[in-house]
Protein backbone atom coordinates (compact mmCIF):
# COMPACT_ATOMS: atom_id res chain seq x y z
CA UNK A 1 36.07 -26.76 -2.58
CA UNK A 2 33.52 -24.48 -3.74
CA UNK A 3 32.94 -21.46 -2.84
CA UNK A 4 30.09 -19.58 -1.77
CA UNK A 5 27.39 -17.43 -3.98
CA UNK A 6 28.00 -13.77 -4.18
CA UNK A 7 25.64 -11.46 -5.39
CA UNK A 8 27.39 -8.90 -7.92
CA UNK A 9 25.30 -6.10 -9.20
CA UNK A 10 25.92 -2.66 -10.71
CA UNK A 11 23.08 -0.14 -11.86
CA UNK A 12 20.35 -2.92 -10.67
CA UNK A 13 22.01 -5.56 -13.36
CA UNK A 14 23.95 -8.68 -12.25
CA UNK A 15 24.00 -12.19 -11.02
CA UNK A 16 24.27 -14.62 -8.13
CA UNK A 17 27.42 -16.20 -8.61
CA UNK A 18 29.82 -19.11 -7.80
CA UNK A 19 33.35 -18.50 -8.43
CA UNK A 20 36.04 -21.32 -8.47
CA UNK A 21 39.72 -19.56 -8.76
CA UNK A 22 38.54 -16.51 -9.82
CA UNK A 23 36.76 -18.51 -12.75
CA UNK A 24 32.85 -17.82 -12.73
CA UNK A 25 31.77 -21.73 -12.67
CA UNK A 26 28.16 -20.95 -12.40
CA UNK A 27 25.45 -18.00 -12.36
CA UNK A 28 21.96 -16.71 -12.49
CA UNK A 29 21.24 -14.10 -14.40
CA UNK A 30 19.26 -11.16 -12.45
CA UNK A 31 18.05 -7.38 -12.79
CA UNK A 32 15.94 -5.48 -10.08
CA UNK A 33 12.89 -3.16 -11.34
CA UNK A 34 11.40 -1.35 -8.31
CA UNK A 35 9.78 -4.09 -6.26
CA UNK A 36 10.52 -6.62 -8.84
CA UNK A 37 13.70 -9.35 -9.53
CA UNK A 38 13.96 -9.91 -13.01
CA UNK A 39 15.74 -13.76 -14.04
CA UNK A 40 16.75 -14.13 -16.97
CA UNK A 41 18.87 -16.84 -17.37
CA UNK A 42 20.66 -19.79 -15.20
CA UNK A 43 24.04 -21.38 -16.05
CA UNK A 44 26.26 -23.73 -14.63
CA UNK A 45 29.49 -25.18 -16.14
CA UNK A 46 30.21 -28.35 -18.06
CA UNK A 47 31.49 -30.23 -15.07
CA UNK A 48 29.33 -29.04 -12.83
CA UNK A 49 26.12 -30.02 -13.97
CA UNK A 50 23.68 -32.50 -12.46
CA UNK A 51 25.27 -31.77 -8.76
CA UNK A 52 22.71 -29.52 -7.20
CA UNK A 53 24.35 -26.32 -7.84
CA UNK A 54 21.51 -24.36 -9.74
CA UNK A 55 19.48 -25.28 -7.24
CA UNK A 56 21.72 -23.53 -4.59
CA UNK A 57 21.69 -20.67 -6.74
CA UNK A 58 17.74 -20.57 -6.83
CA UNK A 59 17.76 -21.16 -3.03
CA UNK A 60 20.23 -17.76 -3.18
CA UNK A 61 18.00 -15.95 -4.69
CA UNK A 62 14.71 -16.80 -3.47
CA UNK A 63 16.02 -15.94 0.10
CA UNK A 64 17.55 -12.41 -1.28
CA UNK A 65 14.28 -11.68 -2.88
CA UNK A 66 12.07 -12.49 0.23
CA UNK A 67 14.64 -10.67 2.51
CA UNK A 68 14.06 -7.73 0.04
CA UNK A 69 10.40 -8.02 -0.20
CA UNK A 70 10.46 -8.27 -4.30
CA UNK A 71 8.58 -10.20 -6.54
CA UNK A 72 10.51 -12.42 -9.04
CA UNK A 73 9.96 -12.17 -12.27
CA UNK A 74 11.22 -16.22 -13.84
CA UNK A 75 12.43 -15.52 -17.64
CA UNK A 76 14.51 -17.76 -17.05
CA UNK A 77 13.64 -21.70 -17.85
CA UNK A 78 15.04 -22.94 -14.88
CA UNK A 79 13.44 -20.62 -12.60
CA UNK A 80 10.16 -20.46 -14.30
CA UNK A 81 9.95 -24.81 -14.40
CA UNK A 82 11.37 -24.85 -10.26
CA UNK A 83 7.93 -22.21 -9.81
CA UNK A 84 5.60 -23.79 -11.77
CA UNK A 85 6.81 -27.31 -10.43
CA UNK A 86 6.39 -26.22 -6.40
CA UNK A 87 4.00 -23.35 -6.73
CA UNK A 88 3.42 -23.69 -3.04
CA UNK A 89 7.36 -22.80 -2.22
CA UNK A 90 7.41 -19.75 -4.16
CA UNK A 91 3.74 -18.52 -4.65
CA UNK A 92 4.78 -15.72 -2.50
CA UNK A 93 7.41 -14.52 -4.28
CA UNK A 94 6.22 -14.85 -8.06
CA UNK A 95 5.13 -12.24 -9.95
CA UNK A 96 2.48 -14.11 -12.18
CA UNK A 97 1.11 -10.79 -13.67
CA UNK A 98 4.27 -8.78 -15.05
CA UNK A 99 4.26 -8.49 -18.44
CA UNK A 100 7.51 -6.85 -20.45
């Protein structure tokens, strides 16, 4: 049984995260910059993959960042090819002009 996504930050830095026996088994990669979520990076474990569970983790997040009122900011592959795939979904929530 899985459990279910935390968020874990500290000083703005962190990551949505599934934990499986106090093993991280999957997580996305965030940091928050005034009205903006930065995503850097998406991973899911080994056994884990092709089940639906980065897409949990994007569902996570999205919600968090609309409950929050920020802009995300997809570095991340994952992220950035869910966007661009169903702009409609998350036009409201990408930040299409932040440049680092």
């Amino acid at each position: 049984m899985m459990n279910a996504i935390q968020l874990k930050l500290e000083d703005d830095k962190g990551a949505f995260v599934i934990e499986e026996s106090g093993e991280r088994i999957a997580e996305m990669q965030i940091a928050l910059r005034e009205k903006n979520m930065i995503v850097f990076h998406t991973e899911v474990a080994e056994h884990l993959k092709g089940q639906g569970i980065a897409k949990k983790l994007l569902d996570e997040m999205v919600a968090y960042a609309r409950e929050k009122q920020l802009k995300v900011v997809p570095l991340c592959a994952y992220v950035r090819a869910q966007f661009e795939r169903h702009k409609e979904v998350y036009n409201d929530i990408w930040s299409q002009d932040w440049h680092h």
